[in-house]
PDB file of N, CA and C in Angstrom:
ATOM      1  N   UNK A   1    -100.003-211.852 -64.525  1.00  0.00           N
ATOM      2  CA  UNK A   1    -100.681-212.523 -63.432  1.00  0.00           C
ATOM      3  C   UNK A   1    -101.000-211.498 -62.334  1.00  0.00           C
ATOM      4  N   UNK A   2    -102.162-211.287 -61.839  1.00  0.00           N
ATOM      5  CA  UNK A   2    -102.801-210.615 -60.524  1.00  0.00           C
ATOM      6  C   UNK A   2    -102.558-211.110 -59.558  1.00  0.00           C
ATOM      7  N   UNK A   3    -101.134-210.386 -58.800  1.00  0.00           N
ATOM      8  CA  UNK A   3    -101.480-210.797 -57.301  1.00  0.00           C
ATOM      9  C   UNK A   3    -102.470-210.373 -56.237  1.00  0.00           C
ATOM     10  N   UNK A   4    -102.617-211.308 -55.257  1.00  0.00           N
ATOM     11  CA  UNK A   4    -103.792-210.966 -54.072  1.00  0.00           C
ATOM     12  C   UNK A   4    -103.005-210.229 -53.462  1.00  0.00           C
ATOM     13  N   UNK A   5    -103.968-209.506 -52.563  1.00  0.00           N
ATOM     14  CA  UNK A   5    -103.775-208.367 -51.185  1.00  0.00           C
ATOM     15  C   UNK A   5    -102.704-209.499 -50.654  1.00  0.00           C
ATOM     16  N   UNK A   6    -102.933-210.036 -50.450  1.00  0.00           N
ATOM     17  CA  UNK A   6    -101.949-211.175 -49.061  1.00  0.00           C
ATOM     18  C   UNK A   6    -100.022-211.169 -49.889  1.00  0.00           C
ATOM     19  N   UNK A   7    -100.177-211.346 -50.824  1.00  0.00           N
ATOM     20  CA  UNK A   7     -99.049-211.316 -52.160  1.00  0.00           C
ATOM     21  C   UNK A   7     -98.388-209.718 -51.585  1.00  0.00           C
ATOM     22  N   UNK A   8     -99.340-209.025 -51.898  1.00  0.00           N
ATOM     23  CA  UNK A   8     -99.191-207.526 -52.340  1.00  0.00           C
ATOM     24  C   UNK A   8     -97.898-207.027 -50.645  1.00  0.00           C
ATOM     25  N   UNK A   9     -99.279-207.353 -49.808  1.00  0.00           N
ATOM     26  CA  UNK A   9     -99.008-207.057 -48.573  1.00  0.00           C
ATOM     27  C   UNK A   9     -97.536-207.717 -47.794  1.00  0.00           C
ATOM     28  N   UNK A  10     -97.267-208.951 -48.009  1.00  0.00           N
ATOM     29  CA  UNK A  10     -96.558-209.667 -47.731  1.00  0.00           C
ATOM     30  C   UNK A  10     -95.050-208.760 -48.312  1.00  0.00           C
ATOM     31  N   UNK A  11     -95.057-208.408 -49.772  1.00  0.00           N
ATOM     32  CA  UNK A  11     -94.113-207.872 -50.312  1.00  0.00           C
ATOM     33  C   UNK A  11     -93.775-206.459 -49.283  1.00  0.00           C
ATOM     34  N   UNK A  12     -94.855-205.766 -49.374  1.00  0.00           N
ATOM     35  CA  UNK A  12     -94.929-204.421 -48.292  1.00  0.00           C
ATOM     36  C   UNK A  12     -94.288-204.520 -47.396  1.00  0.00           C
ATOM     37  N   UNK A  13     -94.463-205.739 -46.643  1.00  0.00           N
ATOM     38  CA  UNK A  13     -94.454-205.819 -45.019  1.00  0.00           C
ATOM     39  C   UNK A  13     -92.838-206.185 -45.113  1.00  0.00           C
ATOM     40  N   UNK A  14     -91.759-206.914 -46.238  1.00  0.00           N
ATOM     41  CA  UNK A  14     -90.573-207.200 -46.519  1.00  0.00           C
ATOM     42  C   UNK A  14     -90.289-206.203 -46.680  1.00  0.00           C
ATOM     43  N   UNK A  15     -90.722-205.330 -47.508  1.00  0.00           N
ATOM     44  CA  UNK A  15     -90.179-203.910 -47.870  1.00  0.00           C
ATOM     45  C   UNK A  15     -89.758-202.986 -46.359  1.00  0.00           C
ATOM     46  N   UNK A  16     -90.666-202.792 -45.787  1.00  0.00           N
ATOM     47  CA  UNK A  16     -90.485-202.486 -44.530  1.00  0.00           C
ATOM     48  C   UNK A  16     -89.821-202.481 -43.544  1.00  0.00           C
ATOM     49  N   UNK A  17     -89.257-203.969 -43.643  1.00  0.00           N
ATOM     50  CA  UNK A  17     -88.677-204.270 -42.502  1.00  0.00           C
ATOM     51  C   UNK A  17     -87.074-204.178 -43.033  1.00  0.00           C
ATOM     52  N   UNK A  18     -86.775-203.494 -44.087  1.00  0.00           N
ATOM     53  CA  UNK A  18     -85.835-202.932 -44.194  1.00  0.00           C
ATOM     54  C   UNK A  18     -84.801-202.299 -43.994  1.00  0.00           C
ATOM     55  N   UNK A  19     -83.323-202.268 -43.197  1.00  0.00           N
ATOM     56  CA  UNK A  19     -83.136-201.338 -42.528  1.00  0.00           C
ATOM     57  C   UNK A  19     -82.119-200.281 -43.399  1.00  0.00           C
ATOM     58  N   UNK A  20     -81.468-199.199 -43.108  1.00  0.00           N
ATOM     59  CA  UNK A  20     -80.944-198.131 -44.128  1.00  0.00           C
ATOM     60  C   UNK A  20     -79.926-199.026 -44.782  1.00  0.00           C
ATOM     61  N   UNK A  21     -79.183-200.115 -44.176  1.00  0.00           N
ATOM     62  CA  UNK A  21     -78.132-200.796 -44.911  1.00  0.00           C
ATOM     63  C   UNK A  21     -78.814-201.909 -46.397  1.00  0.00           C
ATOM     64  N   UNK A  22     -80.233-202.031 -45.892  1.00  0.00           N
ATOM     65  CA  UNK A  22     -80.962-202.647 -47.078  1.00  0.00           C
ATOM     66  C   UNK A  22     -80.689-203.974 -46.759  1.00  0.00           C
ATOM     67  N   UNK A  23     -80.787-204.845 -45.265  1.00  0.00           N
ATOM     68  CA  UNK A  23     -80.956-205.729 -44.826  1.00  0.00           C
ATOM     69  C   UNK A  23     -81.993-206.025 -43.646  1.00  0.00           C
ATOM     70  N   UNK A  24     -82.449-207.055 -43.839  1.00  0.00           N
ATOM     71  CA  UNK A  24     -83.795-206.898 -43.465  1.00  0.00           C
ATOM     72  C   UNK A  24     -83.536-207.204 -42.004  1.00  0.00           C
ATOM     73  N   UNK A  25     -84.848-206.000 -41.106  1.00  0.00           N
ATOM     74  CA  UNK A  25     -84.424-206.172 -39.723  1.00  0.00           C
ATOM     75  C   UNK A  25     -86.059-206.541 -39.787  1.00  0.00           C
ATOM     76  N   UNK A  26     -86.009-207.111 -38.778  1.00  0.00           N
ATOM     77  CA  UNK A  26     -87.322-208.369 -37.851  1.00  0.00           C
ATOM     78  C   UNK A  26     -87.287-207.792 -36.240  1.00  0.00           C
ATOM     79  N   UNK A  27     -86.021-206.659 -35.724  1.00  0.00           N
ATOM     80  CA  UNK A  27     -86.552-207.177 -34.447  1.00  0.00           C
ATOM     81  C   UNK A  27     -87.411-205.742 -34.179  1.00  0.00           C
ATOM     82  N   UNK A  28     -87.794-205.576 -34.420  1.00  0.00           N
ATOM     83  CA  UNK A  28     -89.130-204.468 -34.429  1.00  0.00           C
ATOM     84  C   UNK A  28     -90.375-204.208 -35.513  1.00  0.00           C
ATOM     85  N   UNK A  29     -91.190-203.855 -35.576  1.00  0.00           N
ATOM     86  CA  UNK A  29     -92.105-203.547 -36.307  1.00  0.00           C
ATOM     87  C   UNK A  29     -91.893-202.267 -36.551  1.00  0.00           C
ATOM     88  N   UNK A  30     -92.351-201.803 -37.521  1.00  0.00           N
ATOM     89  CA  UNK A  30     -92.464-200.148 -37.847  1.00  0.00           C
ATOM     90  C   UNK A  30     -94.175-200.339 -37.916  1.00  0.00           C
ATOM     91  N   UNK A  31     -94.121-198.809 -37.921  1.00  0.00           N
ATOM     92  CA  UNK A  31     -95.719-198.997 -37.950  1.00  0.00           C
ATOM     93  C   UNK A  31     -95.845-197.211 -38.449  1.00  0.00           C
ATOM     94  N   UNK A  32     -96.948-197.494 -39.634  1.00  0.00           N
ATOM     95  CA  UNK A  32     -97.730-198.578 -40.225  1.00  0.00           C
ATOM     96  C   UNK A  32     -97.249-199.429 -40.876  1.00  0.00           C
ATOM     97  N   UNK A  33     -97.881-200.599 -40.611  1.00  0.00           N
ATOM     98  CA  UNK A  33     -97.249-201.615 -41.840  1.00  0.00           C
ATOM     99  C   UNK A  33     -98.150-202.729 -42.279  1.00  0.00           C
ATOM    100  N   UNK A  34     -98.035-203.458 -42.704  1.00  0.00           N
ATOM    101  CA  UNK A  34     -98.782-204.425 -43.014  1.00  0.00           C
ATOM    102  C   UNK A  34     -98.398-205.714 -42.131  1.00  0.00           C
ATOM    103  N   UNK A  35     -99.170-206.233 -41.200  1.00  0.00           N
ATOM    104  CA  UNK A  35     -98.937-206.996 -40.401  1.00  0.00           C
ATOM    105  C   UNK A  35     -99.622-208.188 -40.879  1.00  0.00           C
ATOM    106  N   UNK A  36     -98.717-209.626 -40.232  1.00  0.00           N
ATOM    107  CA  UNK A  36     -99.443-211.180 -40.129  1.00  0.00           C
ATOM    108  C   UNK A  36     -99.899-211.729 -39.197  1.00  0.00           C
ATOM    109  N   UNK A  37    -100.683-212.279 -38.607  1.00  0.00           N
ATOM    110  CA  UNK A  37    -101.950-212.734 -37.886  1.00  0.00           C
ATOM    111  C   UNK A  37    -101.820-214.017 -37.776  1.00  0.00           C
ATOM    112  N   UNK A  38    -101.361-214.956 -36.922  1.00  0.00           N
ATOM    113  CA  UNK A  38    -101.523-216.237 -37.157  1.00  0.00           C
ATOM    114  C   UNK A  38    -102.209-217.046 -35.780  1.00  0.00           C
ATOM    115  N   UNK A  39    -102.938-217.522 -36.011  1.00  0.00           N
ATOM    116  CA  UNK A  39    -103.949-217.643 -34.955  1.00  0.00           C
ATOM    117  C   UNK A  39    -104.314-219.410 -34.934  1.00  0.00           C
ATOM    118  N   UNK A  40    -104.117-219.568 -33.651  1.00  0.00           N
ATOM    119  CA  UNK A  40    -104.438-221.063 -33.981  1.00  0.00           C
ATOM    120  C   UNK A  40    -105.647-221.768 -32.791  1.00  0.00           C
ATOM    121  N   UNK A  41    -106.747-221.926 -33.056  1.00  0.00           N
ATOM    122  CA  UNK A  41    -107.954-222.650 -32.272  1.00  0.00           C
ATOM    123  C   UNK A  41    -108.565-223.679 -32.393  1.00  0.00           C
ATOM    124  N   UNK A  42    -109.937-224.147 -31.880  1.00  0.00           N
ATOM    125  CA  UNK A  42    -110.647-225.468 -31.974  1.00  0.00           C
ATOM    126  C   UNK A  42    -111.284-225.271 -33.323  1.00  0.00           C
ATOM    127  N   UNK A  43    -111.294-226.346 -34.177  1.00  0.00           N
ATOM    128  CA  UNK A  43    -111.909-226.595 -35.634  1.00  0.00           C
ATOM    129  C   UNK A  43    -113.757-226.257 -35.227  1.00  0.00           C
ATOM    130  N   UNK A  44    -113.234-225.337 -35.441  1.00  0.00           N
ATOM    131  CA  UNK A  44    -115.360-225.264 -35.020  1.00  0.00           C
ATOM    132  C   UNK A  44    -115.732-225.051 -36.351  1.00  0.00           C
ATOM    133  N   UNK A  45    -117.244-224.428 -37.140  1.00  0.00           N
ATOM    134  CA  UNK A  45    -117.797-224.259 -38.210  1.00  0.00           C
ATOM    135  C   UNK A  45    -117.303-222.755 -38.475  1.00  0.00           C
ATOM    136  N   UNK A  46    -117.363-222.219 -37.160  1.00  0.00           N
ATOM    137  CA  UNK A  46    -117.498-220.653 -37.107  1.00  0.00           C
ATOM    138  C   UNK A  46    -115.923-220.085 -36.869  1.00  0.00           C
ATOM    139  N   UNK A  47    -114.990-220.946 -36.651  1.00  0.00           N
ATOM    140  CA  UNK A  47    -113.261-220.164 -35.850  1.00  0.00           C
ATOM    141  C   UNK A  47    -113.258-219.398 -36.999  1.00  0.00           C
ATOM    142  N   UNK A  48    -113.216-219.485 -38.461  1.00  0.00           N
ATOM    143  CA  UNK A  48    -112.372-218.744 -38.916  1.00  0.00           C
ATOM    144  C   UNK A  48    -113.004-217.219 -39.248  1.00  0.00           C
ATOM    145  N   UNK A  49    -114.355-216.971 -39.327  1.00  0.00           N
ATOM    146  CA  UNK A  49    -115.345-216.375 -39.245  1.00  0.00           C
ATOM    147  C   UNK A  49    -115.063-215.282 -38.162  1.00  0.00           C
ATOM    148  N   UNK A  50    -114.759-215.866 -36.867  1.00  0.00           N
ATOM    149  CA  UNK A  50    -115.030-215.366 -35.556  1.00  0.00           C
ATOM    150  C   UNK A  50    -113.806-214.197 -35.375  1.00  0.00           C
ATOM    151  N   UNK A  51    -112.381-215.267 -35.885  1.00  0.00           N
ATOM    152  CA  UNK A  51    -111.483-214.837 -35.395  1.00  0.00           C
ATOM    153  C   UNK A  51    -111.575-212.896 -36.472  1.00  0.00           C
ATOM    154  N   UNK A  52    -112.078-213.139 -38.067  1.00  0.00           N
ATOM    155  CA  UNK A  52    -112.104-212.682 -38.855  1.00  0.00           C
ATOM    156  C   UNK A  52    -112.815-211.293 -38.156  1.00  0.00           C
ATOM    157  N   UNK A  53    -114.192-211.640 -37.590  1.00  0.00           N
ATOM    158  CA  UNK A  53    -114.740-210.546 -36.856  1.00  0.00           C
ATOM    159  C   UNK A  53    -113.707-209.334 -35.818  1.00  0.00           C
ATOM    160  N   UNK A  54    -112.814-210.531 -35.250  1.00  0.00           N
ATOM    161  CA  UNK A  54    -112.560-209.773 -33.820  1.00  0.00           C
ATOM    162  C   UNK A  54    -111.591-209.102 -34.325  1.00  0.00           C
ATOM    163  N   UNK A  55    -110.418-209.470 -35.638  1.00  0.00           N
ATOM    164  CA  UNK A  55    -109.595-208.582 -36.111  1.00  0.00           C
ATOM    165  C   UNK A  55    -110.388-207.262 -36.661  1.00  0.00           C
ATOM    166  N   UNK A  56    -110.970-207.418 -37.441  1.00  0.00           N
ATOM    167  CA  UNK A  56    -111.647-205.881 -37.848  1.00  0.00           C
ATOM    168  C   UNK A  56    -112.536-205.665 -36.776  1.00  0.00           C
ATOM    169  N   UNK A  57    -112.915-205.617 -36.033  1.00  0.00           N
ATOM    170  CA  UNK A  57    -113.669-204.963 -34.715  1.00  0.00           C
ATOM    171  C   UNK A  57    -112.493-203.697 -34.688  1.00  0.00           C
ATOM    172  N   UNK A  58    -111.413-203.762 -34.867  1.00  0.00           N
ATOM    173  CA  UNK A  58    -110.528-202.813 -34.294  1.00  0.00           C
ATOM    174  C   UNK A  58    -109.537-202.607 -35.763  1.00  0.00           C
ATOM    175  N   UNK A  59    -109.453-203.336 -36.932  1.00  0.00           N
ATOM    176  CA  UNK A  59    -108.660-203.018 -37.754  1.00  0.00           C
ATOM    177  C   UNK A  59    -109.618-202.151 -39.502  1.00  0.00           C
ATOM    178  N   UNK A  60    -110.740-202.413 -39.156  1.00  0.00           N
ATOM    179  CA  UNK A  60    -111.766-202.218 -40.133  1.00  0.00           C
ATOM    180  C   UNK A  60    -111.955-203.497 -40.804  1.00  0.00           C
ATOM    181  N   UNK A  61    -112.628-203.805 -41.691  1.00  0.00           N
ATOM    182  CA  UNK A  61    -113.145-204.730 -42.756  1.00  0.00           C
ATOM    183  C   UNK A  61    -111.632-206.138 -43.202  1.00  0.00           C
ATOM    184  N   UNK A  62    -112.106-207.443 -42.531  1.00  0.00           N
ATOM    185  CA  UNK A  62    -110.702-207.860 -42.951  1.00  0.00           C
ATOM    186  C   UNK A  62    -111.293-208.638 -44.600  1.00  0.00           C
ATOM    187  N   UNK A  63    -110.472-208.444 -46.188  1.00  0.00           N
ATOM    188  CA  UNK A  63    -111.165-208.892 -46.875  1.00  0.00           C
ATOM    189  C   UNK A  63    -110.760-210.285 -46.971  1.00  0.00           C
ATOM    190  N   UNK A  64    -111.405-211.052 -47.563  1.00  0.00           N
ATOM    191  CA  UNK A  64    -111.696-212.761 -47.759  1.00  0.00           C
ATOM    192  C   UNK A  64    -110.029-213.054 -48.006  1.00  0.00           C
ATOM    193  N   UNK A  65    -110.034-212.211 -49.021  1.00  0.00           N
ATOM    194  CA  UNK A  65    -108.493-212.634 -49.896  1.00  0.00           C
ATOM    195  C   UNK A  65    -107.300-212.541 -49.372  1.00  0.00           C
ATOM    196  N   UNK A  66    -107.204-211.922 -47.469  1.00  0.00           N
ATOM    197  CA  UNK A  66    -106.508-211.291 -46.861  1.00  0.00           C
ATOM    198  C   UNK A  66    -106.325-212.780 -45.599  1.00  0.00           C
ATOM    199  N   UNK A  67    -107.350-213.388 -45.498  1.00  0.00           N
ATOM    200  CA  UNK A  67    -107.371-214.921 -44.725  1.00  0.00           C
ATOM    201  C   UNK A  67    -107.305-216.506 -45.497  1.00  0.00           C
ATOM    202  N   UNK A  68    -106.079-217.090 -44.376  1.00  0.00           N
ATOM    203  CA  UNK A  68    -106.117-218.271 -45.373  1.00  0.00           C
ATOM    204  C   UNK A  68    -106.002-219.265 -44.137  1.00  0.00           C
ATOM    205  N   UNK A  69    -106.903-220.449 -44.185  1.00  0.00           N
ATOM    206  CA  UNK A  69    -107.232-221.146 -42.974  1.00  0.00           C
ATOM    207  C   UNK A  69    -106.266-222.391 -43.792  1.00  0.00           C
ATOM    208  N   UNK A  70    -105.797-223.349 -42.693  1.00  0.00           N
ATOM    209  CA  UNK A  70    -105.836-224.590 -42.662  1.00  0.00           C
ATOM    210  C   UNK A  70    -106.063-225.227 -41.295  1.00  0.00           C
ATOM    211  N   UNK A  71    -106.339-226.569 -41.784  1.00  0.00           N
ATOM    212  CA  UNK A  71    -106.605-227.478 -40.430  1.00  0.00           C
ATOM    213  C   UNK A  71    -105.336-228.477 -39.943  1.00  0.00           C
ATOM    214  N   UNK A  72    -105.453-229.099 -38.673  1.00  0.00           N
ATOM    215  CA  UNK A  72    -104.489-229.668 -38.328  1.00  0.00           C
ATOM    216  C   UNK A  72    -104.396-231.522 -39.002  1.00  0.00           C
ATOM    217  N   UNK A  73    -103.406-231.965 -38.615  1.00  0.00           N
ATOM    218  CA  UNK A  73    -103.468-233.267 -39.890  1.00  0.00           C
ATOM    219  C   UNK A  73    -104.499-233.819 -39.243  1.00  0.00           C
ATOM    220  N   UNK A  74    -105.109-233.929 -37.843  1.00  0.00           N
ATOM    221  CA  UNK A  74    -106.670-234.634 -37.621  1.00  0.00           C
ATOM    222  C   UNK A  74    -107.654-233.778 -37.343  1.00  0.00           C
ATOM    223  N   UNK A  75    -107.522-232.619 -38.108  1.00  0.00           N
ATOM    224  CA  UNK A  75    -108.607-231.697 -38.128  1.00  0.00           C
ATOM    225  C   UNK A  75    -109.396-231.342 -37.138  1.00  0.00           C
ATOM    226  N   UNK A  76    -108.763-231.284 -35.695  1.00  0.00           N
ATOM    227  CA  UNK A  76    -108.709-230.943 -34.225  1.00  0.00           C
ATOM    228  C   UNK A  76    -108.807-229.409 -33.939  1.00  0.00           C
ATOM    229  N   UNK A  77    -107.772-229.277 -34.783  1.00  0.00           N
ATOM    230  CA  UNK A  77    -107.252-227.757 -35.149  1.00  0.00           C
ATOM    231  C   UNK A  77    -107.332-226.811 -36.117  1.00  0.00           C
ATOM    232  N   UNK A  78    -107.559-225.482 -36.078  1.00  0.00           N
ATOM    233  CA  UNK A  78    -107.323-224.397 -37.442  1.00  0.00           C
ATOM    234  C   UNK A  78    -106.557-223.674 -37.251  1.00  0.00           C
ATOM    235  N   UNK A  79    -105.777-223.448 -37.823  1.00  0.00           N
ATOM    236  CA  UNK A  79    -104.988-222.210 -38.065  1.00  0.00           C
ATOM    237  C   UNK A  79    -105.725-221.112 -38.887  1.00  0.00           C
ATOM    238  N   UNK A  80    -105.715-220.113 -39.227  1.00  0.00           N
ATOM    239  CA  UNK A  80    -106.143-218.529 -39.612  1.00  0.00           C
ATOM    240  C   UNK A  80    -105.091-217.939 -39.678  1.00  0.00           C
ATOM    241  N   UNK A  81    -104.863-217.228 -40.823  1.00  0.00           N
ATOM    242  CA  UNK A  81    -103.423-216.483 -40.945  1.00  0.00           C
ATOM    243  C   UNK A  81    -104.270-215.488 -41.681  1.00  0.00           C
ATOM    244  N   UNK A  82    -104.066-214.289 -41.091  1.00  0.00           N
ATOM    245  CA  UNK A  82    -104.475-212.805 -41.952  1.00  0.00           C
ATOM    246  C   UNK A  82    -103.277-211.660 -41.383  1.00  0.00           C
ATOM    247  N   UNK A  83    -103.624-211.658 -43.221  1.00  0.00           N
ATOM    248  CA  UNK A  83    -102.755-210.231 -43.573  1.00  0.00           C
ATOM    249  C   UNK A  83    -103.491-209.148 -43.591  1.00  0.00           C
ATOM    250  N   UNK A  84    -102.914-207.420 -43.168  1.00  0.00           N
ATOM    251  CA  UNK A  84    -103.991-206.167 -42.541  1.00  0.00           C
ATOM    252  C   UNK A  84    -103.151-205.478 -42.470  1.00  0.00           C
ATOM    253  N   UNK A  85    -103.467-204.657 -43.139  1.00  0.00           N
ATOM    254  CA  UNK A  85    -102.456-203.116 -42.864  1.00  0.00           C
ATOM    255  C   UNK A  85    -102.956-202.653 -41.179  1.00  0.00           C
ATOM    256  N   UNK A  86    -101.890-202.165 -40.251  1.00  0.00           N
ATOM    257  CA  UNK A  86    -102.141-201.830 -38.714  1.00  0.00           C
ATOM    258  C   UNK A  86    -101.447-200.490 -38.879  1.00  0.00           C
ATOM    259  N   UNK A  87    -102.038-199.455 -38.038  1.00  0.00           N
ATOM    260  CA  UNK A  87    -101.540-198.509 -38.210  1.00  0.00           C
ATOM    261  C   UNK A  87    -100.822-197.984 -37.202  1.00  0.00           C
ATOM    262  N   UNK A  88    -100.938-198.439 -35.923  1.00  0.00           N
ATOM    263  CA  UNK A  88    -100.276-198.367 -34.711  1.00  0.00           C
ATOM    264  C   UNK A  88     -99.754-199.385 -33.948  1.00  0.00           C
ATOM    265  N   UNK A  89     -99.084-199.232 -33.094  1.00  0.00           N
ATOM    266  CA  UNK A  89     -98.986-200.444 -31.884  1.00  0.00           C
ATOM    267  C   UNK A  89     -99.558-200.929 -31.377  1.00  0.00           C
ATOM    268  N   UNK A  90    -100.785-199.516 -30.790  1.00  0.00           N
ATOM    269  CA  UNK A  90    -102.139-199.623 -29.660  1.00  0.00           C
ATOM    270  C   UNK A  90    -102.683-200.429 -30.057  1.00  0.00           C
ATOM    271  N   UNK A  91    -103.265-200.340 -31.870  1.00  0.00           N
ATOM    272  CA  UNK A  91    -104.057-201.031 -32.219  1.00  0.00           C
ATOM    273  C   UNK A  91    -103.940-202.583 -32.531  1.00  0.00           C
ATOM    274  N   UNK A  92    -102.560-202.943 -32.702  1.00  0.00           N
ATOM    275  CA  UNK A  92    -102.072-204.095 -32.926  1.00  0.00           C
ATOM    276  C   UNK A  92    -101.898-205.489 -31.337  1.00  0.00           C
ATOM    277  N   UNK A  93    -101.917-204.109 -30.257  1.00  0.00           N
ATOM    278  CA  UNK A  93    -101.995-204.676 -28.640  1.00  0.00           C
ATOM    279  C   UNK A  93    -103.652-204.937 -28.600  1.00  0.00           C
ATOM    280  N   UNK A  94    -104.115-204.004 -29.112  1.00  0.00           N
ATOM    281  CA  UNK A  94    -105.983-204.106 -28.821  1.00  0.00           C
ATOM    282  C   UNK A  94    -106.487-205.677 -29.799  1.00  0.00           C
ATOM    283  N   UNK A  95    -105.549-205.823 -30.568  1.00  0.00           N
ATOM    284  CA  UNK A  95    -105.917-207.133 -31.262  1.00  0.00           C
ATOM    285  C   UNK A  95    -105.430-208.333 -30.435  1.00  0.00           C
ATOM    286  N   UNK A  96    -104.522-208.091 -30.478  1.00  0.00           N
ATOM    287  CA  UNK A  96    -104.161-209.295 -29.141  1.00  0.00           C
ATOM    288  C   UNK A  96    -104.803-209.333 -27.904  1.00  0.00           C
ATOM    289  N   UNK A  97    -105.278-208.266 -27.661  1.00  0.00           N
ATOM    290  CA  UNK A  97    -106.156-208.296 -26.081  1.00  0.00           C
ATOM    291  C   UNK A  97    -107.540-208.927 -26.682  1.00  0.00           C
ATOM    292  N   UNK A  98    -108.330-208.553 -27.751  1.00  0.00           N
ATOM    293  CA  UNK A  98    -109.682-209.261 -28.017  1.00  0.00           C
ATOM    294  C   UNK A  98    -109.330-210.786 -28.343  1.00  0.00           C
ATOM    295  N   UNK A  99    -107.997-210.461 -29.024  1.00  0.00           N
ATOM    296  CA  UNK A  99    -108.295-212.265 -29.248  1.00  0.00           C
ATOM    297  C   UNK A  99    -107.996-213.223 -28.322  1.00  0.00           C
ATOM    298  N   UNK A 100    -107.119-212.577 -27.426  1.00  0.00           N
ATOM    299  CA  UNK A 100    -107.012-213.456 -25.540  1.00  0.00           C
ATOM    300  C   UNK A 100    -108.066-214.003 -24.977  1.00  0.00           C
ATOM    301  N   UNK A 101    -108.659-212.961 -25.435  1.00  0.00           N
ATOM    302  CA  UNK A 101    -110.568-213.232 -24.668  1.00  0.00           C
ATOM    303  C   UNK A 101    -111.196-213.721 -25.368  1.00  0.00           C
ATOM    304  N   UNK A 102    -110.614-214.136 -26.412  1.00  0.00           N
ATOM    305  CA  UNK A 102    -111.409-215.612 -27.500  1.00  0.00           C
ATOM    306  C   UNK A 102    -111.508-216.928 -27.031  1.00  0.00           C
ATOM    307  N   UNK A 103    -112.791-218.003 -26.660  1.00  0.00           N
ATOM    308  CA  UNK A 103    -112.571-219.143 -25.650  1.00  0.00           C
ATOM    309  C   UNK A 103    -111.910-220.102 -26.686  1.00  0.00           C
ATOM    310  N   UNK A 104    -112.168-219.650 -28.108  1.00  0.00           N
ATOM    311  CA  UNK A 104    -111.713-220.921 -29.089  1.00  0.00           C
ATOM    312  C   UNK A 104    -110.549-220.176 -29.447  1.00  0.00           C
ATOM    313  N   UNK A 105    -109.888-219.659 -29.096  1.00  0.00           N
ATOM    314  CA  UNK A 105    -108.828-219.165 -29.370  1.00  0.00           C
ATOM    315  C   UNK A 105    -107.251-219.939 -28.315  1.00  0.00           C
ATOM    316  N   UNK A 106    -106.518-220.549 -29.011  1.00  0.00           N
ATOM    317  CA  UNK A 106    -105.705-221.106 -28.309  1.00  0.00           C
ATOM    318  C   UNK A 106    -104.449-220.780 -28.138  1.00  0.00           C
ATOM    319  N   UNK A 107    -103.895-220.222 -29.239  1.00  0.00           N
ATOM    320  CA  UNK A 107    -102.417-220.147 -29.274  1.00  0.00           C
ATOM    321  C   UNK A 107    -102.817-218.915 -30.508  1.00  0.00           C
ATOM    322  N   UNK A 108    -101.561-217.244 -30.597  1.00  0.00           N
ATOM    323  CA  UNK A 108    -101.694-216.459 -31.283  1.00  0.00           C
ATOM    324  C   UNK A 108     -99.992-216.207 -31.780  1.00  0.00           C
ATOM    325  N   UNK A 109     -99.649-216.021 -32.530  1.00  0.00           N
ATOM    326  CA  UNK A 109     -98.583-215.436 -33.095  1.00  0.00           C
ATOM    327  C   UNK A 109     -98.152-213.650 -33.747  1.00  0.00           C
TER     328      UNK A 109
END
């Protein structure tokens, strides 16, 4: 069976957060790593599109297989969750600063 980038990455990003005892530490990021994106705004035609843009504006090309949308149970809401290799901090702060300045952008993780 072929796993997706999101599979692949997800494993990476566990791998990572590894610490020398071989228990997994969370309270920092290392970097580079493969980071998660979870983004939550107004159900428009275009959120998941948009949000998709503003991450690669600054991360390069995000691919299809790397975003996975759902809506809220009255479809008010979307969530967007993308997985992206980040190679710095800066760049991972510069994502959070474009997507602040997103008007359909509501809540970021």
């Amino acid at each position: 069976m072929r796993k997706t980038n999101v599979e692949v990455a997800l494993r990476l990003c566990e791998t990572n957060r590894m610490s020398d005892q071989g228990k997994a530490d969370f309270s920092l990021e290392k970097f580079p790593c493969f980071y998660t994106f979870k983004i939550i705004g107004r159900n428009t035609d275009t959120f998941a599109e948009r949000v998709r843009e503003v991450v690669g504006r600054t991360l390069g090309p995000v691919p299809l297989d790397s975003v996975k949308t759902r809506d809220s149970a009255g479809a008010k809401y979307r969530s967007v969750t993308i997985v992206i290799y980040v190679a710095s901090r800066d760049l991972l702060e510069k994502v959070y600063g474009d997507l602040r300045a997103e008007e359909d952008v509501l809540l970021f993780l």
